[in-house]
Protein backbone atom coordinates (compact mmCIF):
# COMPACT_ATOMS: atom_id res chain seq x y z
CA UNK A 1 13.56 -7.96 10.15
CA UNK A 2 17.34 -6.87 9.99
CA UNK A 3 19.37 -9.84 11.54
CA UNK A 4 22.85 -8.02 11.52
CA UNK A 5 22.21 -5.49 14.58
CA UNK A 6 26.07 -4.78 14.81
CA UNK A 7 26.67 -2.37 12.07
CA UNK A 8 22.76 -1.61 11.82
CA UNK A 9 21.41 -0.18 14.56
CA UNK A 10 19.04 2.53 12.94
CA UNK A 11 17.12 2.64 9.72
CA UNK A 12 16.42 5.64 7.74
CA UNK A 13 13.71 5.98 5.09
CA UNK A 14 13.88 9.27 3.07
CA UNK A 15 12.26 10.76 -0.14
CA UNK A 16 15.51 12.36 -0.78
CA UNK A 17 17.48 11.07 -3.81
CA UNK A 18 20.15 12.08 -6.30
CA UNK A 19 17.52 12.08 -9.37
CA UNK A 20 16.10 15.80 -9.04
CA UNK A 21 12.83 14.11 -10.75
CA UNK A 22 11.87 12.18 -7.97
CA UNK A 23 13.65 13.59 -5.44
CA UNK A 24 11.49 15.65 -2.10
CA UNK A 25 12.61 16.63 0.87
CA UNK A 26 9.45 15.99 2.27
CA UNK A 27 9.98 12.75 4.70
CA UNK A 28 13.18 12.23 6.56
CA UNK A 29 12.55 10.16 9.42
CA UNK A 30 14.49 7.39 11.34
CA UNK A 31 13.26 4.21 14.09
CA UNK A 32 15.53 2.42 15.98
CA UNK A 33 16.36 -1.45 15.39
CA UNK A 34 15.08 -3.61 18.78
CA UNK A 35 15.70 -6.84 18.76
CA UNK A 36 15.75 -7.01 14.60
CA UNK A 37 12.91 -5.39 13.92
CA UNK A 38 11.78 -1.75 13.07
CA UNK A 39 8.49 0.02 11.62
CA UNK A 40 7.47 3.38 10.07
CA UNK A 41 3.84 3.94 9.56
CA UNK A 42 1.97 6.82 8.08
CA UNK A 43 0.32 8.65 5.49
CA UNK A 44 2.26 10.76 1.95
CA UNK A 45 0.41 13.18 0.00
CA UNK A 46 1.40 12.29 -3.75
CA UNK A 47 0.16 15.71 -4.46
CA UNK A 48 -0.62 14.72 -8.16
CA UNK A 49 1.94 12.06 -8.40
CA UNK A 50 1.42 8.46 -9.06
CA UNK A 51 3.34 7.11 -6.69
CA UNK A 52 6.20 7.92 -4.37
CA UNK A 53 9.88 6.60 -4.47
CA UNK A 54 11.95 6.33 -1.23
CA UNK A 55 15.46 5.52 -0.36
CA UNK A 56 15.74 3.46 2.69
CA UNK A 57 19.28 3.28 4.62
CA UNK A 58 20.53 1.28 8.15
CA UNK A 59 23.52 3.04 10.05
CA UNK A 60 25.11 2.80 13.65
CA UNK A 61 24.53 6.51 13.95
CA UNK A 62 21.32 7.79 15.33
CA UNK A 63 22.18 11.86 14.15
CA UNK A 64 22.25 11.22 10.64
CA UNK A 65 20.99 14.62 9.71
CA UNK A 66 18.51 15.40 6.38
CA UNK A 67 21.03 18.08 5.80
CA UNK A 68 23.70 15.65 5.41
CA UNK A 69 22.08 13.07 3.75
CA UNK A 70 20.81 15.72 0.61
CA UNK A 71 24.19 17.10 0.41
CA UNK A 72 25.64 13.33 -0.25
CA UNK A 73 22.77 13.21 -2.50
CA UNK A 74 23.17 16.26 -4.54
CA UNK A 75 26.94 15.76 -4.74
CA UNK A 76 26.47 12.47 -5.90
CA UNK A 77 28.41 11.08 -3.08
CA UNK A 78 25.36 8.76 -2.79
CA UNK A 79 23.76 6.77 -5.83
CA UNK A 80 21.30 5.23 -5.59
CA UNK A 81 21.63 1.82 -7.66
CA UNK A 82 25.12 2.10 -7.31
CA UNK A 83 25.92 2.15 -3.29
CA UNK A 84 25.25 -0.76 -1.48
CA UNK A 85 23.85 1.33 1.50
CA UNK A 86 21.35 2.42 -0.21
CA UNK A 87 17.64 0.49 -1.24
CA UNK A 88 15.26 2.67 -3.48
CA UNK A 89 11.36 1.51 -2.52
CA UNK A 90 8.16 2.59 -3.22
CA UNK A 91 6.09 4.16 -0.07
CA UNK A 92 3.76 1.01 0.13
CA UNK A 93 2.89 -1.47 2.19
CA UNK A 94 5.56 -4.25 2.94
CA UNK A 95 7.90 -6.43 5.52
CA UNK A 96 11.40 -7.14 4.60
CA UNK A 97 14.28 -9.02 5.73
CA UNK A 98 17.67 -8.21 5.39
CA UNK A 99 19.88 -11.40 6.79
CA UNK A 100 23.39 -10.39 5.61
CA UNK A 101 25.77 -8.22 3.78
CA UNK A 102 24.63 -4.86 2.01
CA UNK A 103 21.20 -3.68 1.45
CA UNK A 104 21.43 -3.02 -2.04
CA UNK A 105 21.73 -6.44 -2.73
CA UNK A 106 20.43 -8.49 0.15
CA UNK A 107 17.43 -7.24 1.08
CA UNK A 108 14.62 -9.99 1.07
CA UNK A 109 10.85 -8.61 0.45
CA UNK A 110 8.52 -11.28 2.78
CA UNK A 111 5.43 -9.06 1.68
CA UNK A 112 5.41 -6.46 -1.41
CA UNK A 113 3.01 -3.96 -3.01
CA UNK A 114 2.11 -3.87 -6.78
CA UNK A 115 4.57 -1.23 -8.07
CA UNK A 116 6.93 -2.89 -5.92
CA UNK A 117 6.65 -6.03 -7.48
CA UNK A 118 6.82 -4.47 -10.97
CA UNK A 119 9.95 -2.72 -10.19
CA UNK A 120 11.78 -5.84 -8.74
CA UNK A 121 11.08 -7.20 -12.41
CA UNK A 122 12.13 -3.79 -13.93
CA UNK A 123 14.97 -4.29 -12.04
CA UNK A 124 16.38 -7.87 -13.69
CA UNK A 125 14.85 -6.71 -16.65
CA UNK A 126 17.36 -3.29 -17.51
CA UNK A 127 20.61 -5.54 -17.10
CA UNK A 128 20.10 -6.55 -20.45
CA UNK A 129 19.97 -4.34 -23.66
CA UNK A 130 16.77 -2.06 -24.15
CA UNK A 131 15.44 -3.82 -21.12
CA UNK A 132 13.69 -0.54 -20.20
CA UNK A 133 11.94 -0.51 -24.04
CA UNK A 134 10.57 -4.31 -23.14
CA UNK A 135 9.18 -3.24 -19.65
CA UNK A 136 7.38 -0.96 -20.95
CA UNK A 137 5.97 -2.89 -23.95
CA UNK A 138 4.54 -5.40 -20.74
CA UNK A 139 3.34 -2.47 -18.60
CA UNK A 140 2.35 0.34 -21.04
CA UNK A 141 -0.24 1.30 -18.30
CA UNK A 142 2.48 1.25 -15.24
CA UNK A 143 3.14 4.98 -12.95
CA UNK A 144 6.83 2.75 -13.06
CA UNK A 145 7.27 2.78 -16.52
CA UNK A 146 6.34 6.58 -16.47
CA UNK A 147 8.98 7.25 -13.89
CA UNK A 148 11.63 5.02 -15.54
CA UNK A 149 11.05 6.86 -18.73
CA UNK A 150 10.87 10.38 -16.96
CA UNK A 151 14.34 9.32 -15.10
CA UNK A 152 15.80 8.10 -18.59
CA UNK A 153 15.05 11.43 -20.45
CA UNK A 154 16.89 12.89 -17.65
CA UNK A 155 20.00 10.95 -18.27
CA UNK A 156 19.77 11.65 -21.81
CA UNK A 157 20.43 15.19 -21.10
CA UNK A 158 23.15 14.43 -18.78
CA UNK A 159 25.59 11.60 -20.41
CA UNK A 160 26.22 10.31 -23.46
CA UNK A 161 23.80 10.58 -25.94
CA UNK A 162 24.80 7.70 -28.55
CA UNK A 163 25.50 5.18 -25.71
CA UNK A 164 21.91 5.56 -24.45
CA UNK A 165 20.09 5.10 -27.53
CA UNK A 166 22.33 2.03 -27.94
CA UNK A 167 21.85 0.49 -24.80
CA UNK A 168 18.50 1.89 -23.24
CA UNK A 169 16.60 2.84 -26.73
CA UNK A 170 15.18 5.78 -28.29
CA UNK A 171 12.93 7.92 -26.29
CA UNK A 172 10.47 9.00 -28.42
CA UNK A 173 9.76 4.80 -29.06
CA UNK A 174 9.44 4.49 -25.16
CA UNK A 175 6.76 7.22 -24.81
CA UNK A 176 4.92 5.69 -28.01
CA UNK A 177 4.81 2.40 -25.95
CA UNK A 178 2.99 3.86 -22.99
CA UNK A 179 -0.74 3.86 -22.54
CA UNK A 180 -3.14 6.80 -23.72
CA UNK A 181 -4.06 7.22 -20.40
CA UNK A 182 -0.24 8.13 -19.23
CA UNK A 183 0.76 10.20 -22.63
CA UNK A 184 -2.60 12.44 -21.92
CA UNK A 185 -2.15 13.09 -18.42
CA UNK A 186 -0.84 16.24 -17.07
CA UNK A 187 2.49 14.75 -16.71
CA UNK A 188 2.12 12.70 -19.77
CA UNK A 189 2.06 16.35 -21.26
CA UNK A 190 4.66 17.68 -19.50
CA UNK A 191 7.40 15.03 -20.06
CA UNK A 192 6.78 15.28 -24.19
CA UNK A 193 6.71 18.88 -24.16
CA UNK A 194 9.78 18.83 -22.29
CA UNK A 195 11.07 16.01 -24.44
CA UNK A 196 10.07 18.35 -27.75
CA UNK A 197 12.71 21.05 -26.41
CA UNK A 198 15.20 18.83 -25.90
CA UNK A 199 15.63 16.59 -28.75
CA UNK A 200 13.73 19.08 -31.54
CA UNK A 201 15.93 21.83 -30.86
């Protein structure tokens, strides 16, 4: 339910996004608002994933083009987590209501999936020091702890090194924390081996 129809008048939901980890051009689709309300339905092959993030957008424009939207994405003209036009979900089942002001900030879940749920609490839990590290610790076992890890080590290569371990934690602790199950998957694998070349070098 979207109760501001003025400036949105179309909602977006897209599997683009500016972390190249999680990031597929697969869905790009858009439904017009009547009378408040608006619904996508269908299926997403994970293809070996866990799960599947999504960033979901309202505009007055009905042409919004994927083009457009994965050059503002790869050109970091759109963050997600840092523009308030933009609401990073999980492709699950869920109503939401959005009664004022931005998405980013206002958006109300009225029904909400598991991974959903944990990464609403992932969510208060990383404004405060190492509150990645203690997310993990509670769900060792969690695809969102994988992916918040996975997205992490990606920052690590990209920004500053000393301020991360300081304020996120130490990567090879995170991976420690999560279950046997996710550190012997094929990703599991994948993300250590990666993590070997990067920080053993």
């Amino acid at each position: 339910m979207v109760l501001d129809t003025v400036s949105h008048k179309f909602a977006y939901l897209t599997t683009l996004s500016q972390q190249r980890t999680i990031s597929s051009d697969k869905l790009f689709v858009m439904a017009p608002i009547k009378n408040g309300r608006f619904n996508f339905e269908g299926e997403f092959e994970l293809n070996g994933e866990f799960y599947q993030n999504a960033c979901l957008f309202f505009d007055k424009r009905a042409n919004i083009s994927k083009k457009e939207v994965a050059s503002k994405f790869y050109n970091l003209i759109w963050v997600v987590g840092r523009d308030e036009n933009l609401k990073q979900i999980i492709l699950e089942d869920m109503n939401i209501k959005l009664s004022a002001g931005n998405i980013r900030d206002s958006m109300e879940l009225l029904r909400e999936g598991k991974f959903t749920k944990q990464l609403k609490i992932l969510s208060e839990m990383k404004k405060t020091p190492k509150g990645l590290e203690s997310f993990i610790a509670m769900f060792p076992d969690s695809p969102v702890s994988f992916y918040s890890l996975e997205g992490i080590y990606e920052a690590y290569i990209d920004r500053n090194f000393e301020r991360l371990l300081r304020d996120v934690g130490e990567p090879y602790a995170m991976f420690n924390l999560l279950s046997e199950r996710l550190k012997r998957s094929e990703k599991g694998k994948r993300l250590k081996e990666n993590m070997d070349s990067f920080f053993k070098k």
